[in-house]
C-alpha atoms as a PDB file:
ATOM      1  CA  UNK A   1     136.928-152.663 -49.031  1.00  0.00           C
ATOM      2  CA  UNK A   2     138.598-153.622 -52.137  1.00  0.00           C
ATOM      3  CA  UNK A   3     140.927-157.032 -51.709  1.00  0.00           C
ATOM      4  CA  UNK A   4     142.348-159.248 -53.994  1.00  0.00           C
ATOM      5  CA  UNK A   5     143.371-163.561 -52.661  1.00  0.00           C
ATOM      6  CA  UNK A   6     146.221-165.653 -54.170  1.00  0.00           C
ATOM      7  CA  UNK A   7     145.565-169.515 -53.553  1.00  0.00           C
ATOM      8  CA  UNK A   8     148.643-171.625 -53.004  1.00  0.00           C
ATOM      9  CA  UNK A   9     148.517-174.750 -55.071  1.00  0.00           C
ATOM     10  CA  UNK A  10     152.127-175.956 -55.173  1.00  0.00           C
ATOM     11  CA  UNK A  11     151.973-178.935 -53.050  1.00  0.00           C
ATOM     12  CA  UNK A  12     153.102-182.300 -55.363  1.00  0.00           C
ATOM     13  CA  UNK A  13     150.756-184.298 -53.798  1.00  0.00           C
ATOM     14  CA  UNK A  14     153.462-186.667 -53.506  1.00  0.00           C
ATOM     15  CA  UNK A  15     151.564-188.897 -50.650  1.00  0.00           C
ATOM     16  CA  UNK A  16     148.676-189.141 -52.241  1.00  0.00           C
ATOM     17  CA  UNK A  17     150.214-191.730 -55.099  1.00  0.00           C
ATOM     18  CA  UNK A  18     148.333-190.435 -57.374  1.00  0.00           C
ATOM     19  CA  UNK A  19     148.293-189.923 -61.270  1.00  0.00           C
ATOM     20  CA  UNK A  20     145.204-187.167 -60.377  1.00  0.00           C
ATOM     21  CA  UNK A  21     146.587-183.834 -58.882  1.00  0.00           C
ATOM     22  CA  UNK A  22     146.403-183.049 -55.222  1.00  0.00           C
ATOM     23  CA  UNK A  23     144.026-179.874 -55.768  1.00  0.00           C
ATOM     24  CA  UNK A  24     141.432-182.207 -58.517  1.00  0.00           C
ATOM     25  CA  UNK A  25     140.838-184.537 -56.117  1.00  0.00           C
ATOM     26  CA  UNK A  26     137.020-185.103 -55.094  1.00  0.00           C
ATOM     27  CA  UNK A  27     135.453-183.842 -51.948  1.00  0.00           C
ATOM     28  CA  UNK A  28     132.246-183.895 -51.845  1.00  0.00           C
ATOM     29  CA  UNK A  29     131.334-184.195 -55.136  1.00  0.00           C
ATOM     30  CA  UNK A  30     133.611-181.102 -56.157  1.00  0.00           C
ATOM     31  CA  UNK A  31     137.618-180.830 -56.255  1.00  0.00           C
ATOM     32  CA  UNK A  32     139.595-179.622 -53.427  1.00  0.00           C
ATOM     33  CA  UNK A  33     140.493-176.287 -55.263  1.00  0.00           C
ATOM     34  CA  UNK A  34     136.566-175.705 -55.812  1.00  0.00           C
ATOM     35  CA  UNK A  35     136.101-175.734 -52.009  1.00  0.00           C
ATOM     36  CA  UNK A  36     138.570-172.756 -51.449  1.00  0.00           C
ATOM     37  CA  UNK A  37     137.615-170.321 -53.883  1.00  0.00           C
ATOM     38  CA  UNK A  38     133.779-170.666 -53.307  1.00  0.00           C
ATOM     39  CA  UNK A  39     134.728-169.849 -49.635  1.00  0.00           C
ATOM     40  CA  UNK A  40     136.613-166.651 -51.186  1.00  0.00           C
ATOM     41  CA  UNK A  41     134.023-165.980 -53.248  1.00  0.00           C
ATOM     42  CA  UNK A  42     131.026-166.115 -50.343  1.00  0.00           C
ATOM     43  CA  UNK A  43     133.081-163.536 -48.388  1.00  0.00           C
ATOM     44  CA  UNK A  44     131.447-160.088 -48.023  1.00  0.00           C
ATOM     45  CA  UNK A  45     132.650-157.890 -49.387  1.00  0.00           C
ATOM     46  CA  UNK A  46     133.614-160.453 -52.235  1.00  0.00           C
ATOM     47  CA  UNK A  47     137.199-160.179 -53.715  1.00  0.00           C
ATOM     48  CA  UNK A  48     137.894-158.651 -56.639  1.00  0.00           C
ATOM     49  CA  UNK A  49     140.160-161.068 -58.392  1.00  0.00           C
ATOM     50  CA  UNK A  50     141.209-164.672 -56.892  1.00  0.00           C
ATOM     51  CA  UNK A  51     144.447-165.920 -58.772  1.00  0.00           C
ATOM     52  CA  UNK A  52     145.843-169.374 -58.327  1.00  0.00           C
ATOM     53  CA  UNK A  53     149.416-170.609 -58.364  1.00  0.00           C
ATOM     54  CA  UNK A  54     149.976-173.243 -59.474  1.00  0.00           C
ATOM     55  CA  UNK A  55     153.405-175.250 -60.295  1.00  0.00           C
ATOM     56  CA  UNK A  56     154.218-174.955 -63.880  1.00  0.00           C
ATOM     57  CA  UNK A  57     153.892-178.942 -64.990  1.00  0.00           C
ATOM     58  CA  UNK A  58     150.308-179.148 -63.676  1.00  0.00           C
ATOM     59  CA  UNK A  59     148.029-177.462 -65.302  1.00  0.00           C
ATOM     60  CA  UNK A  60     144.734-177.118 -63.263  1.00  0.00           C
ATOM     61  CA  UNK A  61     141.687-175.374 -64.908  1.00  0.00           C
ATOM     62  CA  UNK A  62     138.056-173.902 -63.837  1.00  0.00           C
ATOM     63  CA  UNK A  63     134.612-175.043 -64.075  1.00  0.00           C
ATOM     64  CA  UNK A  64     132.119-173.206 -66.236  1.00  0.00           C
ATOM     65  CA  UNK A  65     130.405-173.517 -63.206  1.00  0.00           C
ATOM     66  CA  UNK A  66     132.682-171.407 -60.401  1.00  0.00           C
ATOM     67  CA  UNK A  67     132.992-168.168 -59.519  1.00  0.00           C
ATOM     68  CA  UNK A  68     135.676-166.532 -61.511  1.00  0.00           C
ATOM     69  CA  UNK A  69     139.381-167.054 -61.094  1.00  0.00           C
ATOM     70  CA  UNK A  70     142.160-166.693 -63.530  1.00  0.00           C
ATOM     71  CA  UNK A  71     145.406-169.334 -63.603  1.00  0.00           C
ATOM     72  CA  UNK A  72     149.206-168.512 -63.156  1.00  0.00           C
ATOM     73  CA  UNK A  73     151.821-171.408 -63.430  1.00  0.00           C
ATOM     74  CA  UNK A  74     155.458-171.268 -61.670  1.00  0.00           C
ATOM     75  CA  UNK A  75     158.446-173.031 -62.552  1.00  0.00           C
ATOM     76  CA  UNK A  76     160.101-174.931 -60.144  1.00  0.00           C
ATOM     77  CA  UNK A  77     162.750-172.799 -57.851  1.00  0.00           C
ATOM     78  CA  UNK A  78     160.408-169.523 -58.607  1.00  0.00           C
ATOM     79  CA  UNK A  79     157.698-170.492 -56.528  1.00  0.00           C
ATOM     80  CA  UNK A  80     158.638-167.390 -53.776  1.00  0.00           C
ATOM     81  CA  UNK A  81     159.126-165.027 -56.290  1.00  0.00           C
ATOM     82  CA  UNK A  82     156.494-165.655 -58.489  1.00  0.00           C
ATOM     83  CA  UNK A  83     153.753-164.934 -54.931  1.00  0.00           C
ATOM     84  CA  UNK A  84     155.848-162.068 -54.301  1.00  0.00           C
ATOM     85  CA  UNK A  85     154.998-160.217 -57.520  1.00  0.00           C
ATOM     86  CA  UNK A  86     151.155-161.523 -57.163  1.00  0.00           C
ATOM     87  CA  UNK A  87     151.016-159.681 -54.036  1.00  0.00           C
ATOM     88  CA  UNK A  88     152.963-157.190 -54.477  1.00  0.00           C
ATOM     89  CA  UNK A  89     150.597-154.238 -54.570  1.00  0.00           C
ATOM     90  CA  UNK A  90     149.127-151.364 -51.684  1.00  0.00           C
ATOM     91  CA  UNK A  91     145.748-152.241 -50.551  1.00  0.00           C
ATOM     92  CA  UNK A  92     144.488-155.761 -48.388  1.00  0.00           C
ATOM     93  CA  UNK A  93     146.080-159.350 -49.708  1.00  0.00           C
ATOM     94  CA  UNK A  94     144.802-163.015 -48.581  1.00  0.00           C
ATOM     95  CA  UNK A  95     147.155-165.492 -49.531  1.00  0.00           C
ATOM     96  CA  UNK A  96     144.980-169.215 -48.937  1.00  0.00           C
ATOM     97  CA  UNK A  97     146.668-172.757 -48.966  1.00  0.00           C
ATOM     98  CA  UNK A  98     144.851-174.130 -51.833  1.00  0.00           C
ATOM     99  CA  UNK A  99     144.813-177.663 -49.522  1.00  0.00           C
ATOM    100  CA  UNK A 100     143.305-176.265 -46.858  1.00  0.00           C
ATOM    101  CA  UNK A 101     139.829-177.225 -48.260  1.00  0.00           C
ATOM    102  CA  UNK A 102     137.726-176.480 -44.714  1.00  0.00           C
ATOM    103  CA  UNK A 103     138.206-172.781 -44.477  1.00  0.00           C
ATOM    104  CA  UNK A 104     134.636-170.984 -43.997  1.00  0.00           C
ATOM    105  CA  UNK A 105     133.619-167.533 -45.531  1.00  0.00           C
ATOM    106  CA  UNK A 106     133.483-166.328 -41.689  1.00  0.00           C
ATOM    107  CA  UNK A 107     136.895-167.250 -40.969  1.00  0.00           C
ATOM    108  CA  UNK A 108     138.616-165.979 -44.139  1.00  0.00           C
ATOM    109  CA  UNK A 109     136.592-162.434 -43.256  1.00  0.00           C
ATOM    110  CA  UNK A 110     137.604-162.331 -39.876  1.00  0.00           C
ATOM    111  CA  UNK A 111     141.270-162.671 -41.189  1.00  0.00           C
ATOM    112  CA  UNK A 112     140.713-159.918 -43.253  1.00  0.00           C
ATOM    113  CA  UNK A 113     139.347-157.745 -40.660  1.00  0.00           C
ATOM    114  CA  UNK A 114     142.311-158.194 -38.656  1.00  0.00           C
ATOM    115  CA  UNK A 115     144.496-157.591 -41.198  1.00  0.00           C
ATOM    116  CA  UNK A 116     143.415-153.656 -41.097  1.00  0.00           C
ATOM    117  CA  UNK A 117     146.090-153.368 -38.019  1.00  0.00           C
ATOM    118  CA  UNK A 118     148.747-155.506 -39.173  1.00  0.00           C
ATOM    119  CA  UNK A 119     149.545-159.063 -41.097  1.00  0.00           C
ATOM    120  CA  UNK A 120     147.538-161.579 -39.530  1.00  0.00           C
ATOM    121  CA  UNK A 121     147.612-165.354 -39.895  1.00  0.00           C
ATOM    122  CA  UNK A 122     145.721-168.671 -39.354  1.00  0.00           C
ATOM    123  CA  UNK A 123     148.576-171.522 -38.208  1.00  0.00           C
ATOM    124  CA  UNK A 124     148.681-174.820 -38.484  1.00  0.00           C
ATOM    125  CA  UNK A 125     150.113-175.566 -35.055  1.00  0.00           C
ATOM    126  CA  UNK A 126     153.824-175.022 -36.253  1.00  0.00           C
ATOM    127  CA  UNK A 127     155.811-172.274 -36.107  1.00  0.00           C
ATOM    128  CA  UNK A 128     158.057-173.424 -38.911  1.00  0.00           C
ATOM    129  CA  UNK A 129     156.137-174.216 -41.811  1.00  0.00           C
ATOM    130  CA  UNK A 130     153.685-172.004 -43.686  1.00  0.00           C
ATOM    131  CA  UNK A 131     150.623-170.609 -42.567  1.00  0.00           C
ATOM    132  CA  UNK A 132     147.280-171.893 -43.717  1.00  0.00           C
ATOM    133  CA  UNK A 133     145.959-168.175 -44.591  1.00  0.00           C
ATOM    134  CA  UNK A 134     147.792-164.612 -44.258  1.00  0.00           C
ATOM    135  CA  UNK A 135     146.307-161.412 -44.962  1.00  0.00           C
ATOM    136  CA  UNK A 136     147.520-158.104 -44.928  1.00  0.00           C
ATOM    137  CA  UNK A 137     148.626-155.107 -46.978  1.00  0.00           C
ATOM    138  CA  UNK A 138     150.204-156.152 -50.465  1.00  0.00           C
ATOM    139  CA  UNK A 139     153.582-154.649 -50.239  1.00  0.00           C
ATOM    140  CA  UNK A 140     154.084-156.025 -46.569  1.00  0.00           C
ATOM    141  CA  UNK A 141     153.760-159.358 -48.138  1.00  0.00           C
ATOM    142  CA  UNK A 142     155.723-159.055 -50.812  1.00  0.00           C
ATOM    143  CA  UNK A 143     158.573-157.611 -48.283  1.00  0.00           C
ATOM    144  CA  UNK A 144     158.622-161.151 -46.881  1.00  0.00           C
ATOM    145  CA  UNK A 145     161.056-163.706 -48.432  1.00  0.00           C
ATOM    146  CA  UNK A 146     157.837-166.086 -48.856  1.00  0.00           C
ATOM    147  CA  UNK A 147     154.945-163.960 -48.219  1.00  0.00           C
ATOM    148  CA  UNK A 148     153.246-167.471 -46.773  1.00  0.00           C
ATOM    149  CA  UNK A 149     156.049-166.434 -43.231  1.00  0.00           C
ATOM    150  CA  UNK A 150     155.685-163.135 -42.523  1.00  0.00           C
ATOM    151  CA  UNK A 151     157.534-162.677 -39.324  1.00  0.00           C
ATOM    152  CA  UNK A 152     155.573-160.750 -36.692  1.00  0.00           C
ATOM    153  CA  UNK A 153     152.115-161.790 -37.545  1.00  0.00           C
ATOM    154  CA  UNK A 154     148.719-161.303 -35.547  1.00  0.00           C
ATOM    155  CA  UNK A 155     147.327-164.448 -34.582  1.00  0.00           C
ATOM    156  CA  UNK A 156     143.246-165.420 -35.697  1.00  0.00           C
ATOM    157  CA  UNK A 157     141.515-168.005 -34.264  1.00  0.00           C
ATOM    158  CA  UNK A 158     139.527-170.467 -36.916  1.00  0.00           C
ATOM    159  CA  UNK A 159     135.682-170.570 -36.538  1.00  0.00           C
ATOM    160  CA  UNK A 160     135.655-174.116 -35.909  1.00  0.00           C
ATOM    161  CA  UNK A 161     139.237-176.385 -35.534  1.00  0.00           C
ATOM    162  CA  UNK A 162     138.814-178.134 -38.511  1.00  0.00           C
ATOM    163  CA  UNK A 163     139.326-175.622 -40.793  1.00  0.00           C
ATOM    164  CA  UNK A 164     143.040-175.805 -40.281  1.00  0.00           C
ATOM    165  CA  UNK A 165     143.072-179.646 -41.965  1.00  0.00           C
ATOM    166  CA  UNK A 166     145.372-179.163 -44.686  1.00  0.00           C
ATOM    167  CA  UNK A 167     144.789-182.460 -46.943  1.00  0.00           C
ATOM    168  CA  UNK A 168     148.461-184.388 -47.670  1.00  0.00           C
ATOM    169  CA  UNK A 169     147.580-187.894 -47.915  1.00  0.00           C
ATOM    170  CA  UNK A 170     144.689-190.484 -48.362  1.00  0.00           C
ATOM    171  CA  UNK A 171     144.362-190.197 -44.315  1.00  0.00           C
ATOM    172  CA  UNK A 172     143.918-186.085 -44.438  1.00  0.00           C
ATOM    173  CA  UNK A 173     141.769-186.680 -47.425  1.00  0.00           C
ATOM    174  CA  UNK A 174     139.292-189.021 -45.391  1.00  0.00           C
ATOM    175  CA  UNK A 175     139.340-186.814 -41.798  1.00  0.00           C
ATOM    176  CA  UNK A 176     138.404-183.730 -44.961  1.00  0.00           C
ATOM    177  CA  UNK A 177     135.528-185.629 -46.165  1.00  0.00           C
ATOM    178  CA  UNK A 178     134.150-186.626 -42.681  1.00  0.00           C
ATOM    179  CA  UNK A 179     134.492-182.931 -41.195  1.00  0.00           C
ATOM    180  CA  UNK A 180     132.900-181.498 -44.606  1.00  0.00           C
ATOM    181  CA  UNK A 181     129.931-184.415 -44.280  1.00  0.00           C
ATOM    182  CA  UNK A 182     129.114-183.212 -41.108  1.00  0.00           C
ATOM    183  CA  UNK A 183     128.806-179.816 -42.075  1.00  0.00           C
ATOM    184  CA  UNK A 184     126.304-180.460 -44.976  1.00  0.00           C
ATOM    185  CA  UNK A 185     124.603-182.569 -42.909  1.00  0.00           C
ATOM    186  CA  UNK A 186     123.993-179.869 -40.103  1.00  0.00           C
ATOM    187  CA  UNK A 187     122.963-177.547 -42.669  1.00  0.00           C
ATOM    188  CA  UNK A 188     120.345-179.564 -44.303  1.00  0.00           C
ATOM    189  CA  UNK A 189     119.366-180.298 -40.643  1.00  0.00           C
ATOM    190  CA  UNK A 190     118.951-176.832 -40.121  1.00  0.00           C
ATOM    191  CA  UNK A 191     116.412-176.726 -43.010  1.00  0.00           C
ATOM    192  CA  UNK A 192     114.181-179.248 -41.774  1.00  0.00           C
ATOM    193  CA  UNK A 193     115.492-182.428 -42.892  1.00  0.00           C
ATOM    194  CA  UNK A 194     115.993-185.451 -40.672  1.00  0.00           C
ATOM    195  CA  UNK A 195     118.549-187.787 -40.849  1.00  0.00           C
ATOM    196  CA  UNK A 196     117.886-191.016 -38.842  1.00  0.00           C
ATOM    197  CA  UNK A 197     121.546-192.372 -38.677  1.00  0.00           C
ATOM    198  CA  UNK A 198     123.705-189.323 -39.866  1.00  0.00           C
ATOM    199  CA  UNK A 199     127.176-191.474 -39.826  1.00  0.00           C
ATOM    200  CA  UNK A 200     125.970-193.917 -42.351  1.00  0.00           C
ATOM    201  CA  UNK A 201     124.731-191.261 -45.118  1.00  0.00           C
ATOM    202  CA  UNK A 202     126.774-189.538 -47.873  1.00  0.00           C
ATOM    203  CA  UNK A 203     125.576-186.223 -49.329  1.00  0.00           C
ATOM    204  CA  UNK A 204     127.827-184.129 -51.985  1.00  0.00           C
ATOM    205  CA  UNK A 205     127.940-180.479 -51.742  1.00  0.00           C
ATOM    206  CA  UNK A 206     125.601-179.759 -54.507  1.00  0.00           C
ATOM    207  CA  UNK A 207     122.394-181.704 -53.226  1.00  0.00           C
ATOM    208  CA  UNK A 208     119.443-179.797 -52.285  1.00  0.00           C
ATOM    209  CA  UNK A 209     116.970-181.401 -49.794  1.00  0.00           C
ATOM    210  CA  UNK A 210     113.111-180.241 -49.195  1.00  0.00           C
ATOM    211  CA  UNK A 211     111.790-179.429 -45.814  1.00  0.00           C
ATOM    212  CA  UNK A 212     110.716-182.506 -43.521  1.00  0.00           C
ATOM    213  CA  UNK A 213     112.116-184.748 -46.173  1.00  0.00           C
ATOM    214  CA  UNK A 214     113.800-188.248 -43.830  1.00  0.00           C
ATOM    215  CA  UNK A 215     116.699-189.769 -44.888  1.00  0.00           C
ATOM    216  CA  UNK A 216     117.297-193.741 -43.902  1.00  0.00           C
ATOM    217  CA  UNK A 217     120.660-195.188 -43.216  1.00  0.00           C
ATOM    218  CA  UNK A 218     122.884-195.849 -45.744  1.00  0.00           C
ATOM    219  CA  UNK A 219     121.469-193.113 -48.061  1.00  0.00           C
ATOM    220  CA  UNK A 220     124.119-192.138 -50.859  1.00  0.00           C
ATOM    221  CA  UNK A 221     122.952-188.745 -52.670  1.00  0.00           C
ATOM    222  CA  UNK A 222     125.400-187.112 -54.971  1.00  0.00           C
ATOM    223  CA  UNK A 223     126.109-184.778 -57.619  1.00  0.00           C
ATOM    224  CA  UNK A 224     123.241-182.192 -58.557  1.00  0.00           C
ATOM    225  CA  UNK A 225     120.672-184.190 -57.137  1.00  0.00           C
ATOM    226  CA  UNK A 226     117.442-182.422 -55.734  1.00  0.00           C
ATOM    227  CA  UNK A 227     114.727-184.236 -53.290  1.00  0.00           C
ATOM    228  CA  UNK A 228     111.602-182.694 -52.924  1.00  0.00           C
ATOM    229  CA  UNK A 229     109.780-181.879 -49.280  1.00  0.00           C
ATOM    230  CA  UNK A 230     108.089-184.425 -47.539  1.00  0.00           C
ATOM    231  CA  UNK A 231     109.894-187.329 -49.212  1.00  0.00           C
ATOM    232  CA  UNK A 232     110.989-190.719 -47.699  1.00  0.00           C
ATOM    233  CA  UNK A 233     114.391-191.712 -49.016  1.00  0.00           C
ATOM    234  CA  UNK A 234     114.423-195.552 -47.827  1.00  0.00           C
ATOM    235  CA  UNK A 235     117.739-197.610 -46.567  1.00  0.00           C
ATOM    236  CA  UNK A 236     120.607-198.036 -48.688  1.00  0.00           C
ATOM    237  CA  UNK A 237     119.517-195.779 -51.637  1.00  0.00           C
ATOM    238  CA  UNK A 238     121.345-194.136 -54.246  1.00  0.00           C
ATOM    239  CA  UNK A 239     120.686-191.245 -56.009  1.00  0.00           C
ATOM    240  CA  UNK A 240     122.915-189.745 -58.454  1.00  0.00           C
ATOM    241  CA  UNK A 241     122.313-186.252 -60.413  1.00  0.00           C
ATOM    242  CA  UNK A 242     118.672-186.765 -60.503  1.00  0.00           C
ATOM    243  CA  UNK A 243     115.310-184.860 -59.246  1.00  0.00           C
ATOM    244  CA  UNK A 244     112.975-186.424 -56.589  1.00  0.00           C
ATOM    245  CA  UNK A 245     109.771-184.644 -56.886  1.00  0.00           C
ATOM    246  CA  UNK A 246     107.554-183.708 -53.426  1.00  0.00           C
ATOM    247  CA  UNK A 247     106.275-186.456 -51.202  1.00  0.00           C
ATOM    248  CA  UNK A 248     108.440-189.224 -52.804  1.00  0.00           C
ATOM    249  CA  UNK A 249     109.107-192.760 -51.423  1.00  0.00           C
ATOM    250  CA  UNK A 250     112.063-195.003 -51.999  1.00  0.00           C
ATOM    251  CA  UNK A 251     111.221-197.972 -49.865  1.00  0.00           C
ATOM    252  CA  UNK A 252     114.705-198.944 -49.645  1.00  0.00           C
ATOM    253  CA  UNK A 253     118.039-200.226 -51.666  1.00  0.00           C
ATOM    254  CA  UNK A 254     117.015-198.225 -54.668  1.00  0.00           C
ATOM    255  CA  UNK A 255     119.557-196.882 -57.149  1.00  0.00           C
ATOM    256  CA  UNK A 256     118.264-193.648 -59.063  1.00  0.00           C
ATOM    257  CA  UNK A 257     120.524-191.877 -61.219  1.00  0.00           C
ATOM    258  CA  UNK A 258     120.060-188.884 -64.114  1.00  0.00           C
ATOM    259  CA  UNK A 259     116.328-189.209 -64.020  1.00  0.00           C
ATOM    260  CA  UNK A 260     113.612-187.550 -62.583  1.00  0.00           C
ATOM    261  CA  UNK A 261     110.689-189.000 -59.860  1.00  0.00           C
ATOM    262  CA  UNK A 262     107.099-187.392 -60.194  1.00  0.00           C
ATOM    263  CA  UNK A 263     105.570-185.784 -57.325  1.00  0.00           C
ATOM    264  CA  UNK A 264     104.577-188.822 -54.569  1.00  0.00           C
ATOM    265  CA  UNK A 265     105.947-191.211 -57.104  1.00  0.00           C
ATOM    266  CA  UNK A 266     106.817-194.731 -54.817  1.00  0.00           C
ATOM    267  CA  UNK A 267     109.597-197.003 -55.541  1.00  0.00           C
ATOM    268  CA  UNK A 268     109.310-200.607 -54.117  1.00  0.00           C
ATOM    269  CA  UNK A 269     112.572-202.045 -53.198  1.00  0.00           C
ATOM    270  CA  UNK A 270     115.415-202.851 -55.118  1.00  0.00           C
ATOM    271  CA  UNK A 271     113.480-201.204 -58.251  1.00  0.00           C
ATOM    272  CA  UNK A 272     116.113-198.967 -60.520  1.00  0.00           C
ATOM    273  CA  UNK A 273     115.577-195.610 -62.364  1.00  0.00           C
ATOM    274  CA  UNK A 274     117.417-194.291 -65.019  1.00  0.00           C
ATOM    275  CA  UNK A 275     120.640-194.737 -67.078  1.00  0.00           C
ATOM    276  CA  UNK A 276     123.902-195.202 -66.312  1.00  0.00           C
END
């Protein structure tokens, strides 16, 4: 199956109060925007072009790091018409709300699949605004004054509830980074690393963590950090884009950041490594 997704990024951000646009913002250790089109692109079948649209006056831009996606701005006032044409072709369409920064590769497939019988949609709990995700064929879309409505839709169920958090505000932005912390958190779980007090860490997206590695309370680990197996990562830690070779042991309230640890290499407390 050949599909192609449009992300909708025309939200102002307008509750945030913020100088930084609603789609940079951090989550994790990556922008919102980065969160839905590495779900796209972790769908299988992948899709074979994701386009964003964005308004016109804020530019937003790519990674060299993320999957592929290519950029189209919309003035004010055009913002209907300009989905319309991206959509606007035979064959399956998933139109994503580019603040709905939860949305799992199983969900967005599942929409897909439905979409073989009909439109189908993910809502948001109300009728009248638009959907978080609609798939379907391209013209049926585009026959839709905003292809984000389309009357008549099929109805798909999220993998887990929290998928359907759009993020508006500073309060949507915080319930986002709790649901995506506990999701990270389960997965590193589920590769054989214990935390003790899960609540009181913080890990970003892009850490890797060894096998029967322990984490202590209060254990900050962001950016492309990686921590070896069989470490101890003490109480109150920080460790920021750095690698923490095998067996390592931060004995608490250490603060490690772009440097690397040699295997079984023990920190005493308080002690810091690298440069800020």
């Amino acid at each position: 199956m050949s599909w192609e997704a449009v992300v909708v990024a025309l939200d102002d951000g307008e509750l945030l109060r913020s100088r930084v646009s609603l789609y940079r913002h951090p989550l994790a250790g990556r922008p919102i925007l980065w969160h839905i089109v590495n779900a796209l692109a972790a769908v299988d079948p992948g899709p074979a072009r994701v386009t964003v649209l964005h308004r016109a006056g804020v530019p937003l831009a790519a990674g060299d790091d993320w999957p592929p996606v290519r950029f189209v701005g919309a003035e004010d006032g055009e913002h209907a018409h300009a989905l319309r044409s991206l959509v606007a072709a035979e064959g399956p369409r998933l139109v994503v709300d580019g603040a709905a920064p939860l949305l799992s590769p199983p969900t967005l497939a599942r929409l897909l699949r439905a979409a073989d019988a009909g439109v189908a949609t993910l809502l948001d709990g109300n009728e009248h605004t638009a959907r978080i995700a609609v798939a379907g064929d391209g013209d049926a879309l585009a026959a839709a004054d905003d292809p984000r409505m389309p009357r008549g839709a099929a109805r798909v169920a999220p993998t887990a509830a929290a998928e359907l958090l759009r993020v508006v505000d500073r309060h949507t932005l915080a319930e986002a980074s709790v649901a995506t912390h506990d999701r990270l958190v389960r997965q590193h779980e589920s590769g054989g690393v214990s935390f003790l007090l899960p609540a009181t860490t913080w890990v970003d997206v892009d850490v890797r963590i060894g096998a029967d590695t322990v984490i202590y309370p209060g254990v900050v680990l962001e950016g492309a950090t990686s921590i070896g197996s069989e470490c101890v990562i003490g109480p109150h830690s920080r460790v920021l884009e750095s690698t923490i070779g095998r067996g390592v042991e931060l004995r608490g309230w250490n603060y490690v950041t772009r440097t690397s640890l040699r295997n079984h290499a023990i920190l005493e407390p308080y002690e810091r490594r690298g440069v800020d």
